[in-house]
Protein backbone atom coordinates (compact mmCIF):
# COMPACT_ATOMS: atom_id res chain seq x y z
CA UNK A 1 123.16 127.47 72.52
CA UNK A 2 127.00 126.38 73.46
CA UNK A 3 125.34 128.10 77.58
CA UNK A 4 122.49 125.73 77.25
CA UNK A 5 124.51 122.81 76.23
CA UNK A 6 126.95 123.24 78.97
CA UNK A 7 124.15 123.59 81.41
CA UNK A 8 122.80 120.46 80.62
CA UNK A 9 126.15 118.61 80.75
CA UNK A 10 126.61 119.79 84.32
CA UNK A 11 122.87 118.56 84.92
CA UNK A 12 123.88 115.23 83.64
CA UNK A 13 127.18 115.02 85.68
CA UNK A 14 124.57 116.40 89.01
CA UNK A 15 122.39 113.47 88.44
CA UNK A 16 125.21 110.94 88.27
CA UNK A 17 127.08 111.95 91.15
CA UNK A 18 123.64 112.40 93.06
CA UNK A 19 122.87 108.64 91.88
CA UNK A 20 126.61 107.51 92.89
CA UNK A 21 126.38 109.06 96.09
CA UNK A 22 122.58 107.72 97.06
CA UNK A 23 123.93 103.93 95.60
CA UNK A 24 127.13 104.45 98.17
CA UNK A 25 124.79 105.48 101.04
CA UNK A 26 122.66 101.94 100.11
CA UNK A 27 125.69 99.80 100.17
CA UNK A 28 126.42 101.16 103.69
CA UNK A 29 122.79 100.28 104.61
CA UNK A 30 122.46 97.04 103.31
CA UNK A 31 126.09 96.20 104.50
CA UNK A 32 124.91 97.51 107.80
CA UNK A 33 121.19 96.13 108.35
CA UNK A 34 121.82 92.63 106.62
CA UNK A 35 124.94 92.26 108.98
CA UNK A 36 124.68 89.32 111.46
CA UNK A 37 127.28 87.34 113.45
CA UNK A 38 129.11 84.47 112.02
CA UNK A 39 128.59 82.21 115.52
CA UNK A 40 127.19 81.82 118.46
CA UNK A 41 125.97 84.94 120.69
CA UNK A 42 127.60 84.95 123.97
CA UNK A 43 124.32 85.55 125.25
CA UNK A 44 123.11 82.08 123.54
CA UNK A 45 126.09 80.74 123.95
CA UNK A 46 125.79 78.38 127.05
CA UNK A 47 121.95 77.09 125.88
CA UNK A 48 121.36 73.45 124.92
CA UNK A 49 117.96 71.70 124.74
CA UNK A 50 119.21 70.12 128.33
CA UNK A 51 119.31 73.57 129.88
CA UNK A 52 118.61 77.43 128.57
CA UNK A 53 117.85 80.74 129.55
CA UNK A 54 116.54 84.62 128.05
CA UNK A 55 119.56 86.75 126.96
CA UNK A 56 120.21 89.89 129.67
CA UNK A 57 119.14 93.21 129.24
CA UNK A 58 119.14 94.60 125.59
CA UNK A 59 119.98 91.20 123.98
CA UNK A 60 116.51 90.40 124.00
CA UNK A 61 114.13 89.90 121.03
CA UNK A 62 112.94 93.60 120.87
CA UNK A 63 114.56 96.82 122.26
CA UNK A 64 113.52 98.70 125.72
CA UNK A 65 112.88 98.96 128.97
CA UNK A 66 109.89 95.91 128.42
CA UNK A 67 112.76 93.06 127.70
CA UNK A 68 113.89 93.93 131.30
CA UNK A 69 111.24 92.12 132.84
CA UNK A 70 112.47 88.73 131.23
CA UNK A 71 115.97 88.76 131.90
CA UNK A 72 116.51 85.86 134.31
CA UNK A 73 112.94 84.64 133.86
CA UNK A 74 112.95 80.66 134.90
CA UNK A 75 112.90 79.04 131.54
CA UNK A 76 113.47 75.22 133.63
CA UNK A 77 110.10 73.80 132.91
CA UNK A 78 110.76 73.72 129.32
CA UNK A 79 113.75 72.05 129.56
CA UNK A 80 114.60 68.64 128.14
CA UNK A 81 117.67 67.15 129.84
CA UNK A 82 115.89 63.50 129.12
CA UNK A 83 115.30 63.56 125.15
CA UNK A 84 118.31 62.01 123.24
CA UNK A 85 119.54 64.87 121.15
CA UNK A 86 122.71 64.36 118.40
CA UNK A 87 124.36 66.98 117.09
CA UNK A 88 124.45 66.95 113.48
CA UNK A 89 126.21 68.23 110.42
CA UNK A 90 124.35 68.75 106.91
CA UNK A 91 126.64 68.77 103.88
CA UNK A 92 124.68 71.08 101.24
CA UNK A 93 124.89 68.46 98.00
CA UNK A 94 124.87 71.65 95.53
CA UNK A 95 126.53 74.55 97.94
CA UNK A 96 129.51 75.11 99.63
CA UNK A 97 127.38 75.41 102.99
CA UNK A 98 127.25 72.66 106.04
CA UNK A 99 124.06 72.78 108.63
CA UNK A 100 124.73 72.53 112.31
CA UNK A 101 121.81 70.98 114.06
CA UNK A 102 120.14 69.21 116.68
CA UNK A 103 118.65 66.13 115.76
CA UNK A 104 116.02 65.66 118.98
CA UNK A 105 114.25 62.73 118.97
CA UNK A 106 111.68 61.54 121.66
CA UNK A 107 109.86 58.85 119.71
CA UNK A 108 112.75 58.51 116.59
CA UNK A 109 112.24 55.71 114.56
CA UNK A 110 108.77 54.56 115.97
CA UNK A 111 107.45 58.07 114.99
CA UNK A 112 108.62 59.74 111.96
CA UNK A 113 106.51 62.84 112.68
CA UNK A 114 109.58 65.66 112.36
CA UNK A 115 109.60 69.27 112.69
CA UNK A 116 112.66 71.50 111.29
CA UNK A 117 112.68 74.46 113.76
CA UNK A 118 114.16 78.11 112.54
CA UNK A 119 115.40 80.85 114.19
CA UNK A 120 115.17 84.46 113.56
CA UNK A 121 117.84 86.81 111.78
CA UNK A 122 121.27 87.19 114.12
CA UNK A 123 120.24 84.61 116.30
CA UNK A 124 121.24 80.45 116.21
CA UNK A 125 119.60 77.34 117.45
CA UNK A 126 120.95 78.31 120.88
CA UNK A 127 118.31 81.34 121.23
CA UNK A 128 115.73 80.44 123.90
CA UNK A 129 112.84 81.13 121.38
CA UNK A 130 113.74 77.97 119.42
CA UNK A 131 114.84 76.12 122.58
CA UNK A 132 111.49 76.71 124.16
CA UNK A 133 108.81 75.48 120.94
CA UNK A 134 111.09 73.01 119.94
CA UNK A 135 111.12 71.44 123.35
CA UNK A 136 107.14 71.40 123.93
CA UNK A 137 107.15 69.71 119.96
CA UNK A 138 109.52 67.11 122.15
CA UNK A 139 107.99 66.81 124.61
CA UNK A 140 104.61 65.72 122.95
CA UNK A 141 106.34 63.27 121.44
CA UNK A 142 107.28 65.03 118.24
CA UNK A 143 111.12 64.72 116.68
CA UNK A 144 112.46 68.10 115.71
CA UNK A 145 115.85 69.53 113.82
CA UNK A 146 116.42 72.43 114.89
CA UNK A 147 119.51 74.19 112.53
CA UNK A 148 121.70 77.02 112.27
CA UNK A 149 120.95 78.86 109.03
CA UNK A 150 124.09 79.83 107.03
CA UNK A 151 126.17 82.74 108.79
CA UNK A 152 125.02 82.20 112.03
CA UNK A 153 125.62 79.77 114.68
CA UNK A 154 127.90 77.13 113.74
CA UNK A 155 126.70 77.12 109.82
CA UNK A 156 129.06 77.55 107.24
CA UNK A 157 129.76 81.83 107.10
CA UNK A 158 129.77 83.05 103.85
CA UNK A 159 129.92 86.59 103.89
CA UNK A 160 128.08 87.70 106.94
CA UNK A 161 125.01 88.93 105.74
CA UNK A 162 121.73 87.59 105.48
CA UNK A 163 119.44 87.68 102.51
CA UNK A 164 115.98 88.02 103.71
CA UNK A 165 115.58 84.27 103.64
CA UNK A 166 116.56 84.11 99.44
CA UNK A 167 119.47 81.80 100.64
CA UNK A 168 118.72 80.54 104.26
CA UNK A 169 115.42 79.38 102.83
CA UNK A 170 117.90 76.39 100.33
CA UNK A 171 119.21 75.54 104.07
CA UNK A 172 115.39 74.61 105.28
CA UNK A 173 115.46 72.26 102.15
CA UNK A 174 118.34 71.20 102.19
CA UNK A 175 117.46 70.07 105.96
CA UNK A 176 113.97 68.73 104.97
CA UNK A 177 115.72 66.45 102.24
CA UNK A 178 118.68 65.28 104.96
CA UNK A 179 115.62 63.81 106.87
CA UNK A 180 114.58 61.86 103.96
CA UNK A 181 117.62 60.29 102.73
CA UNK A 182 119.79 59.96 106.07
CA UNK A 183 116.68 59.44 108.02
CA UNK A 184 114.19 57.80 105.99
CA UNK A 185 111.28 60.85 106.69
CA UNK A 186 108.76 60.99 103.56
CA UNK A 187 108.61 64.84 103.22
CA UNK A 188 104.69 64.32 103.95
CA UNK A 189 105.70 63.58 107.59
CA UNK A 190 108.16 67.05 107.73
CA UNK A 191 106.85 70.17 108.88
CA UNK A 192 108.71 73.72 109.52
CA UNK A 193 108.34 76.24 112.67
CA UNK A 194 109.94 78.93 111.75
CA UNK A 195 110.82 82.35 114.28
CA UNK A 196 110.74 86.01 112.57
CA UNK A 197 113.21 85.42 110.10
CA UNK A 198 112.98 81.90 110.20
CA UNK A 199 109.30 82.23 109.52
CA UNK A 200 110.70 84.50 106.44
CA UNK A 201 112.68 81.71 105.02
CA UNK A 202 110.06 79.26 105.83
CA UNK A 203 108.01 80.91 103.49
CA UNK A 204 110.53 81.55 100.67
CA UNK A 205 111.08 77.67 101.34
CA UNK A 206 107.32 77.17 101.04
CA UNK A 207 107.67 78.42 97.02
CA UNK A 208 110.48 76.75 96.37
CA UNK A 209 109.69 73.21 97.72
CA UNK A 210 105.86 71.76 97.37
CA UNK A 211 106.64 68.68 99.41
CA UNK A 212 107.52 70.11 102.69
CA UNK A 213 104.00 68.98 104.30
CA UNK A 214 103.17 72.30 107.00
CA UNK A 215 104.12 75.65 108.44
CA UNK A 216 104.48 77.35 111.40
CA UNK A 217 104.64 80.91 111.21
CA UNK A 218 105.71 82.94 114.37
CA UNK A 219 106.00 86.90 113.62
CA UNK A 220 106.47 86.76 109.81
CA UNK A 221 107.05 89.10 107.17
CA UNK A 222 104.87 89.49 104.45
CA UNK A 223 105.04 93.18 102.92
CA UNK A 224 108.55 93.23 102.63
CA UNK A 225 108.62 96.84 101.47
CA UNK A 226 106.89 97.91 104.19
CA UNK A 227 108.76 95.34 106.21
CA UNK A 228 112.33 96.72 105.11
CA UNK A 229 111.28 100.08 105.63
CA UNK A 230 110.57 99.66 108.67
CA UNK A 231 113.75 97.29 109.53
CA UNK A 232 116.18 99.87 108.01
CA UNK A 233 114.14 102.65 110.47
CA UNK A 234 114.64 99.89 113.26
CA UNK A 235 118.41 99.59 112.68
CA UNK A 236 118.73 104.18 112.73
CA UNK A 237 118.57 104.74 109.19
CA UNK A 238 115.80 107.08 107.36
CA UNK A 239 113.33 104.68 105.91
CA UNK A 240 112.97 106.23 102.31
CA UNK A 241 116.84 104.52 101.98
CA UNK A 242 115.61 100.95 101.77
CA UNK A 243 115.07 101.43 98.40
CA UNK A 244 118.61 102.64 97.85
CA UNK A 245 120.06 99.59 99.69
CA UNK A 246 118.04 97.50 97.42
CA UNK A 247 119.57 98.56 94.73
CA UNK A 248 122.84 98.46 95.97
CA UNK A 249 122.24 94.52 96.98
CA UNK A 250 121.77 93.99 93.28
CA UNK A 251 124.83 95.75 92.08
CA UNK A 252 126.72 93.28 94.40
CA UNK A 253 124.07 90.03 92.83
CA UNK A 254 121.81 89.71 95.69
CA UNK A 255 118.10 90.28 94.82
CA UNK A 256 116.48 90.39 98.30
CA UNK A 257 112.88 90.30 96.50
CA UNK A 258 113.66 87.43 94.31
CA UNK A 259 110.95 85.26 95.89
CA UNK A 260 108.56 86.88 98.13
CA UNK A 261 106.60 85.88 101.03
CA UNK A 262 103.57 86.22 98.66
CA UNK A 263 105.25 83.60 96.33
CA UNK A 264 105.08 81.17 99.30
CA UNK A 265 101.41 81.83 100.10
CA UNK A 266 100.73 81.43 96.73
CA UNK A 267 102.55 78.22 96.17
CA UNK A 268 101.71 76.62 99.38
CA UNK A 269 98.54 75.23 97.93
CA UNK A 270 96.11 72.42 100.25
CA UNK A 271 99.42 72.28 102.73
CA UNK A 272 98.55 73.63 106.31
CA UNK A 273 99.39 77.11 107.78
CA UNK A 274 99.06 78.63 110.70
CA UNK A 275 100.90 82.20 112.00
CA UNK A 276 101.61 83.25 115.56
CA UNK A 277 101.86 87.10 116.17
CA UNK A 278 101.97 89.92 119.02
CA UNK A 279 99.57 91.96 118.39
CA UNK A 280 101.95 94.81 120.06
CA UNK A 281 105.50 93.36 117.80
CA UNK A 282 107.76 96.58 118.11
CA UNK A 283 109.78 94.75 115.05
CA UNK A 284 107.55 92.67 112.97
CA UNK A 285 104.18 94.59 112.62
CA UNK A 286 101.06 92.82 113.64
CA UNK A 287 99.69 93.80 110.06
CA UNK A 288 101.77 91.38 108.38
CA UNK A 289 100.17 88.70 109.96
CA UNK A 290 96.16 90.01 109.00
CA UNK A 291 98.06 90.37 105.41
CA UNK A 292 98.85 87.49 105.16
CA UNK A 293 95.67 85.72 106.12
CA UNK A 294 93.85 88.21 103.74
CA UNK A 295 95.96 87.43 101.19
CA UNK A 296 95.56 83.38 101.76
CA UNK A 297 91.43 83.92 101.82
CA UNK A 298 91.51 86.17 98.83
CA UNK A 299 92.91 82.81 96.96
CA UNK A 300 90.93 80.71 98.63
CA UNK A 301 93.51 78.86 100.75
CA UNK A 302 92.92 79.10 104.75
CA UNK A 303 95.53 80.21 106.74
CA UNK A 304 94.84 80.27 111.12
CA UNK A 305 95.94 83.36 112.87
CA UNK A 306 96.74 82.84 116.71
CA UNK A 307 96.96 86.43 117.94
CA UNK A 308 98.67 87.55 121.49
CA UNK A 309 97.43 90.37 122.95
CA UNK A 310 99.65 92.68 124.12
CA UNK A 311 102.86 90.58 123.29
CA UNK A 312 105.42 92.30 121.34
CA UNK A 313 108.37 90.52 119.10
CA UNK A 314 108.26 86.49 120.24
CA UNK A 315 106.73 87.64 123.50
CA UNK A 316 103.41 85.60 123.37
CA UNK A 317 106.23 82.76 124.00
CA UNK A 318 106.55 84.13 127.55
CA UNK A 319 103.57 85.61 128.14
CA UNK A 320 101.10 82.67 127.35
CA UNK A 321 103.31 79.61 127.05
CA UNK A 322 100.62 77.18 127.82
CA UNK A 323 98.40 78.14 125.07
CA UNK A 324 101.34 78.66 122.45
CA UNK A 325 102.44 75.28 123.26
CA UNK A 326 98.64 73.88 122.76
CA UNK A 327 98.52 76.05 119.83
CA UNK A 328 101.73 74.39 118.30
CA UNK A 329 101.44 70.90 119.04
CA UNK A 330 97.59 70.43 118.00
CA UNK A 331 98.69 71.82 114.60
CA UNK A 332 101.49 69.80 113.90
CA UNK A 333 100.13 66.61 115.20
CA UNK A 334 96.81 67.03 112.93
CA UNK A 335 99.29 68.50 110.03
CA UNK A 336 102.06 65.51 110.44
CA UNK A 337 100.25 62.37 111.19
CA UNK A 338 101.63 58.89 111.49
């Protein structure tokens, strides 16, 4: 009896130190693969709506030998050296964070039409793939924001990290509600584009907030199991230690699942969506996007899906800028009218 006693003592201790150890190995994963630069990318650095280019070689969007092909790619058609633009600083009322932004406004105050455009995880407002759609929302005449989220760009840093659009999402709002008391917008007039992770937090934003009037959805999440899985694979971990990471986010008070992009589908109610996705995204998988719309018609909402063949993370931005312009500005100026 005292053998079999002892032998399930050391089983206990096992288990513990096998649970300590896999909890360790998840804090250095989500420390890791939720890291992201408190600034301004010295790729991004020297990009303004007046003038911007694509990042060089392996500072692109997705990884490989295909980015190559974009690197110096003449971006000056899409510039906007003519719009007033004011840079801007958000105080959060109820956080400790202040927005950087662009406040671009073609037809400001005669049109109150306004667009908040998001960028994507380790990125800013500087990246060329919220340069380029917010300038064609400009140039039809639309206003746009376009912000840092908080730990990147010129946003307050708080620790670093990002948390799969639980906090950057409370930046989106706190930007749509800036527009209505500094600016006089009605929330009925303010839509959101938002890029990868931006379309993340977009949707987060959607559950929280159910006066923000439209969204934009380029390359979103929407399984975020799958989703992480695949990110933590995409950053050279194993993918079964998402789930450890998880975990380990909690223990330090961060529930990365706390609202879902689900939650935001299911909250967005009458308000109009539409998502643009590569059908070949090496980062995002194009079955997020058909998810998502399935999802939406299962409940009986509509959601459009405008699908670019071939184009891999943001890439349908380069490949068929024409038609994603088209694509954007019809839907906001039906979604946002005056």
């Amino acid at each position: 009896m005292r053998a079999l006693w002892l032998l399930l003592k050391i089983g206990v201790v096992l288990v513990l130190l096998t649970g300590l150890a896999m909890l360790a190995v998840g804090d250095y994963v989500y420390r890791t693969g939720t890291a992201v630069f408190c600034g301004i990318h010295s790729s991004h650095a020297g990009n303004t709506p007046a003038r911007f280019e694509t990042p060089g070689s392996g500072q692109g969007p997705f990884k490989g030998a295909g980015w190559d092909r974009w690197v110096g790619h003449d971006l000056s058609r899409w510039w906007i050296p003519n719009v007033p633009v004011e840079a801007v600083r958000i105080r959060d009322p109820e956080r400790s964070v202040t927005i950087s932004g662009w406040w671009i406004t073609p037809t400001f105050p005669d049109s109150k039409a306004t667009v908040i455009v998001v960028h994507g995880i380790d990125s800013s407002r500087h990246n060329f793939d919220t340069l380029m759609p917010a300038a064609m929302l400009a140039r039809a005449g639309l206003n746009v924001l376009l912000i840092d989220l908080r730990d990147q760009g010129e946003t307050t840093c708080e620790d670093g990290r990002h948390s799969a659009g639980q906090d950057e999402s409370d930046d989106i709002v706190t930007a749509a509600y800036w527009l209505k008391s500094a600016k006089a917008i009605p929330l009925s007039q303010v839509g959101v584009h938002g890029v990868s992770g931006g379309a993340l937090a977009a949707l987060i934003a959607a559950a929280k907030n159910s006066e923000i009037a439209a969204f934009s959805l380029e390359a979103p999440v929407f399984d975020f199991n799958k989703a992480a899985t695949h990110e933590v694979e995409y950053q050279g971990f194993p993918g079964f230690l998402w789930r450890a990471a998880y975990w380990a986010a909690r223990v330090r008070g961060k529930d990365l699942m706390a609202v879902t992009p689900s939650d935001g589908i299911e909250r967005m109610a009458n308000r109009p969506v539409q998502v643009l996705h590569g059908t070949a995204d090496s980062r995002v998988g194009y079955h997020n996007a058909t998810d998502l719309v399935a999802f939406a018609e299962a409940r009986g909402l509509k959601v459009t899906l405008h699908s670019f063949e071939g184009a891999d993370h943001i890439e349908g931005l380069l490949l068929e800028p024409q038609r994603y312009q088209t694509v954007l500005v019809d839907f906001f100026s039906a979604a946002l009218p005056d």
